[in-house]
Protein backbone atom coordinates (compact mmCIF):
# COMPACT_ATOMS: atom_id res chain seq x y z
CA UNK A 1 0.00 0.00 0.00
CA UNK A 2 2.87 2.33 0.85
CA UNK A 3 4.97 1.68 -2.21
CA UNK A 4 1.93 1.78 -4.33
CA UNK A 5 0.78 5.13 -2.79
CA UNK A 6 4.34 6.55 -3.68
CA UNK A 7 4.24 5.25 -7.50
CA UNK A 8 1.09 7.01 -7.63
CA UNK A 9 2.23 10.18 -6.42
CA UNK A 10 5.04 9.65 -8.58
CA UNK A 11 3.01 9.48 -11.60
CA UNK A 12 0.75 12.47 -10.85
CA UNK A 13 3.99 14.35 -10.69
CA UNK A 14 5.09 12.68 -14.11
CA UNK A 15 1.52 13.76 -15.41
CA UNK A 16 2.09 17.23 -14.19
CA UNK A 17 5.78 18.03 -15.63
CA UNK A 18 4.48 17.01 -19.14
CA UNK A 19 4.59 13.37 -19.20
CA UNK A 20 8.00 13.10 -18.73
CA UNK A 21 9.23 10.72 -15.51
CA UNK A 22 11.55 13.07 -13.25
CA UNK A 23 14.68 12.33 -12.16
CA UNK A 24 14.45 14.37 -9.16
CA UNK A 25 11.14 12.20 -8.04
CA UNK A 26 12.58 8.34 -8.34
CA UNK A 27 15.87 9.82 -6.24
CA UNK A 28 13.28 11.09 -3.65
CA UNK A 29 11.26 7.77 -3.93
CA UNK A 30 14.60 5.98 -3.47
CA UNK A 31 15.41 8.12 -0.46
CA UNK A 32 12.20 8.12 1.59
CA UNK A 33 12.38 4.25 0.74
CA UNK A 34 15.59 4.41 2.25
CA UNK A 35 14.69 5.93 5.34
CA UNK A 36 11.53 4.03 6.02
CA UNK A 37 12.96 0.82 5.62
CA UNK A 38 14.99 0.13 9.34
CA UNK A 39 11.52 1.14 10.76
CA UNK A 40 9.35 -1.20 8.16
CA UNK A 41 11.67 -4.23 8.88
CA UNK A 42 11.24 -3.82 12.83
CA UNK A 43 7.50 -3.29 12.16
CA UNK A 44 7.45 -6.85 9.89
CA UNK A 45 9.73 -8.29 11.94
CA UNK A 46 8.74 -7.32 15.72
CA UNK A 47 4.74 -6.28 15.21
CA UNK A 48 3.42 -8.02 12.14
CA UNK A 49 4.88 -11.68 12.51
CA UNK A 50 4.55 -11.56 15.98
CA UNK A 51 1.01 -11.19 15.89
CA UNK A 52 0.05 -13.19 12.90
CA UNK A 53 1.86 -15.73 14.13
CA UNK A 54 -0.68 -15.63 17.41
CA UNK A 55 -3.32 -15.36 15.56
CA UNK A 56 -1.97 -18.67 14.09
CA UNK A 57 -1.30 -20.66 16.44
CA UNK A 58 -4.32 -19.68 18.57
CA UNK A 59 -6.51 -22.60 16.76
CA UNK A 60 -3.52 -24.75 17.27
CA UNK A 61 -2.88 -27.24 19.27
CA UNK A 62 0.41 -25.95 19.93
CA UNK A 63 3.53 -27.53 22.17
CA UNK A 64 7.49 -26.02 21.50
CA UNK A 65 8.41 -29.73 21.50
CA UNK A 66 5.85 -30.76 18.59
CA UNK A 67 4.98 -28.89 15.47
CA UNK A 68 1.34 -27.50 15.98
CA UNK A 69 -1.70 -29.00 15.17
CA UNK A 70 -5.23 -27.25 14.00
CA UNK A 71 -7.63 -27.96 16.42
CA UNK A 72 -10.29 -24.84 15.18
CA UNK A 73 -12.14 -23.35 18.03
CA UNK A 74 -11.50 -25.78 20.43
CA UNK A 75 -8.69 -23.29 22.48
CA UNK A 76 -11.67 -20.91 22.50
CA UNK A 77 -14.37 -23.18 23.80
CA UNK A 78 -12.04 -24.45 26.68
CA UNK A 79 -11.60 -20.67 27.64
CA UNK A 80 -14.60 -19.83 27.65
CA UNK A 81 -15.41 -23.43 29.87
CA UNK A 82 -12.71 -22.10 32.37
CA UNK A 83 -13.14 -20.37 35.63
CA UNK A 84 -10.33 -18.61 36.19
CA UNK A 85 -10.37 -17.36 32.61
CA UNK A 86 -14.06 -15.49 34.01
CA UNK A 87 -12.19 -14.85 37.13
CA UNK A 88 -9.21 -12.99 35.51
CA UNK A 89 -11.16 -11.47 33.05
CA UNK A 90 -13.06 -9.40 35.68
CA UNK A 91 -10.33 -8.66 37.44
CA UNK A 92 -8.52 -6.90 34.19
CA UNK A 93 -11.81 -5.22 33.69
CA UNK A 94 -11.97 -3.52 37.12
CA UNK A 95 -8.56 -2.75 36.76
CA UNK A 96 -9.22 -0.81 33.27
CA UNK A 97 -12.38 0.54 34.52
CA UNK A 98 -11.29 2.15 37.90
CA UNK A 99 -7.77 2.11 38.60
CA UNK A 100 -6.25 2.94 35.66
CA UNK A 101 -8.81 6.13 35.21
CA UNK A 102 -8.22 6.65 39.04
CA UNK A 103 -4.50 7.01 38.77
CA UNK A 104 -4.43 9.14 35.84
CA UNK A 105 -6.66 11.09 37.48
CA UNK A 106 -4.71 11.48 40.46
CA UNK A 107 -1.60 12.15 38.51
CA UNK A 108 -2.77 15.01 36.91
CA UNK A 109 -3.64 16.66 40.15
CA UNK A 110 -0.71 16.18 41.17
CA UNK A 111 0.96 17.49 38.02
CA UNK A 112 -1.05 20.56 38.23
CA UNK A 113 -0.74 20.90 41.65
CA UNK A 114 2.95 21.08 41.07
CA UNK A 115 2.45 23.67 38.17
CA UNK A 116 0.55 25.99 40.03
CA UNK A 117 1.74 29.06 42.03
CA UNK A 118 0.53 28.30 45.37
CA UNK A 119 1.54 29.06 48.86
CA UNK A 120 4.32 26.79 50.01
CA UNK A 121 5.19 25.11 46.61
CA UNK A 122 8.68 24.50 47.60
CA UNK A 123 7.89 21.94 49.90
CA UNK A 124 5.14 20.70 48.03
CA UNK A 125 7.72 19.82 45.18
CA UNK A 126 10.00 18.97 47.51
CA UNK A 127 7.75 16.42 48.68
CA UNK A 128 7.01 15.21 45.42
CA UNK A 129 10.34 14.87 44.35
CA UNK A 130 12.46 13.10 47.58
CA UNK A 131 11.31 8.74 46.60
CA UNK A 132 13.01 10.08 42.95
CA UNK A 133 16.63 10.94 44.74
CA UNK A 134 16.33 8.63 47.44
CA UNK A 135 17.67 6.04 45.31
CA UNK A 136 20.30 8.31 43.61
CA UNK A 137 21.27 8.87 47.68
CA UNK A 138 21.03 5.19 48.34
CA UNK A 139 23.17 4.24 45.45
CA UNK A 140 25.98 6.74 45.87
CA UNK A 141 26.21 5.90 49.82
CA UNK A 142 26.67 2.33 49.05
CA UNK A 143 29.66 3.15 46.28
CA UNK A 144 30.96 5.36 49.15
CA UNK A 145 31.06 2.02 51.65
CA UNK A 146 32.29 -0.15 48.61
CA UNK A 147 34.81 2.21 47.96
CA UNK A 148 35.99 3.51 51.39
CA UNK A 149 39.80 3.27 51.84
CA UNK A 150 39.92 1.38 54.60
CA UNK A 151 37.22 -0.24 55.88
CA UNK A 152 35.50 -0.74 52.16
CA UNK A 153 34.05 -4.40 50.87
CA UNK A 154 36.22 -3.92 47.64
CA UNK A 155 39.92 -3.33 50.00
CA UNK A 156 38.38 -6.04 51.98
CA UNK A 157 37.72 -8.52 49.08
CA UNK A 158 41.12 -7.77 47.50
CA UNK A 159 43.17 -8.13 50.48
CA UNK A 160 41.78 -11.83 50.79
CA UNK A 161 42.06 -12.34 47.56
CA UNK A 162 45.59 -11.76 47.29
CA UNK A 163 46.68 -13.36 50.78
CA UNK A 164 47.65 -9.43 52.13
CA UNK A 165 50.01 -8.40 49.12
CA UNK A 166 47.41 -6.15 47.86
CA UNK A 167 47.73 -2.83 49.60
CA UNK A 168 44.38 -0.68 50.97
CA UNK A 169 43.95 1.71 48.18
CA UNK A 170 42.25 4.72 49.03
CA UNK A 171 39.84 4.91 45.80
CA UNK A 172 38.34 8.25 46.47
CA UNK A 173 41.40 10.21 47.56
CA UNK A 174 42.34 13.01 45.30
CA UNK A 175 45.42 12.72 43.94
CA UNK A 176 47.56 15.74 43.71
């Protein structure tokens, strides 16, 4: 559809310039080919199969040890026969219908809470932002301990490694 779309503008163009196929136009095709092509692939190759392939084997009888076997609707019936299929089913839909709408909901107010020009902001966004550095904290004071010169895991593991020929290196010192 895409290629014949483009051949189609291409011609219009040809009809417009006299008849006459342009250069310009089949180097521009080329490109835009080109171009779209890494993202067509990974569509084909990562969307389309994917899925058709489901689709497939969804009325097969299917095992990774065996090749699969059309069984028709019978998949289908046996869902439909199974409780927990019902079970999860309602489940999904409650989460669609009210949590997903309730958090959205709740993270817009939030968002325009923390857009708007209130009294005491600053610790509102404060607030907001600490459980996004807390782990940026976390992680640096554990490379800290790792790294400590002497009393750090890495000294530690080294020096029994190496039966006490390794010396304690002081990995955050500045050197001068």
């Amino acid at each position: 559809a895409i290629f014949g779309s483009a051949r189609r503008e291409q011609k219009r163009i040809a009809q417009l310039s006299g008849g006459k196929d342009p250069v310009r136009s089949n180097a521009s095709l080329r490109k835009g080919l080109a171009f779209f092509s890494p993202w067509g692939i990974g569509l084909l190759v990562f969307l389309a199969y994917p899925v058709a392939s489901s689709i497939v084997y969804s009325f097969c009888d299917y095992s990774v040890l065996s090749p699969p076997r059309w069984i028709g609707f019978q998949n289908f019936i046996d869902l439909f026969q199974d409780e927990v299929f019902w079970i999860a089913l309602k489940n999904t839909l409650v989460y669609v219908c009210v949590a997903l709408p309730l958090g959205l909901t709740v993270a817009l107010f939030f968002a325009l809470l923390l857009d708007a020009k209130l009294r005491g902001s600053s610790i509102y966004r404060t607030l907001i932002f600490i459980p996004s550095l807390v782990p940026v904290v976390a992680g640096a004071t554990i490379w800290i301990w790792m790294l400590n010169g002497e009393f750090g895991v890495i000294n530690h593991f080294l020096h029994r490694v190496s039966f006490g020929l390794f010396p304690k290196v002081s990995w955050l010192a500045e050197r001068r």
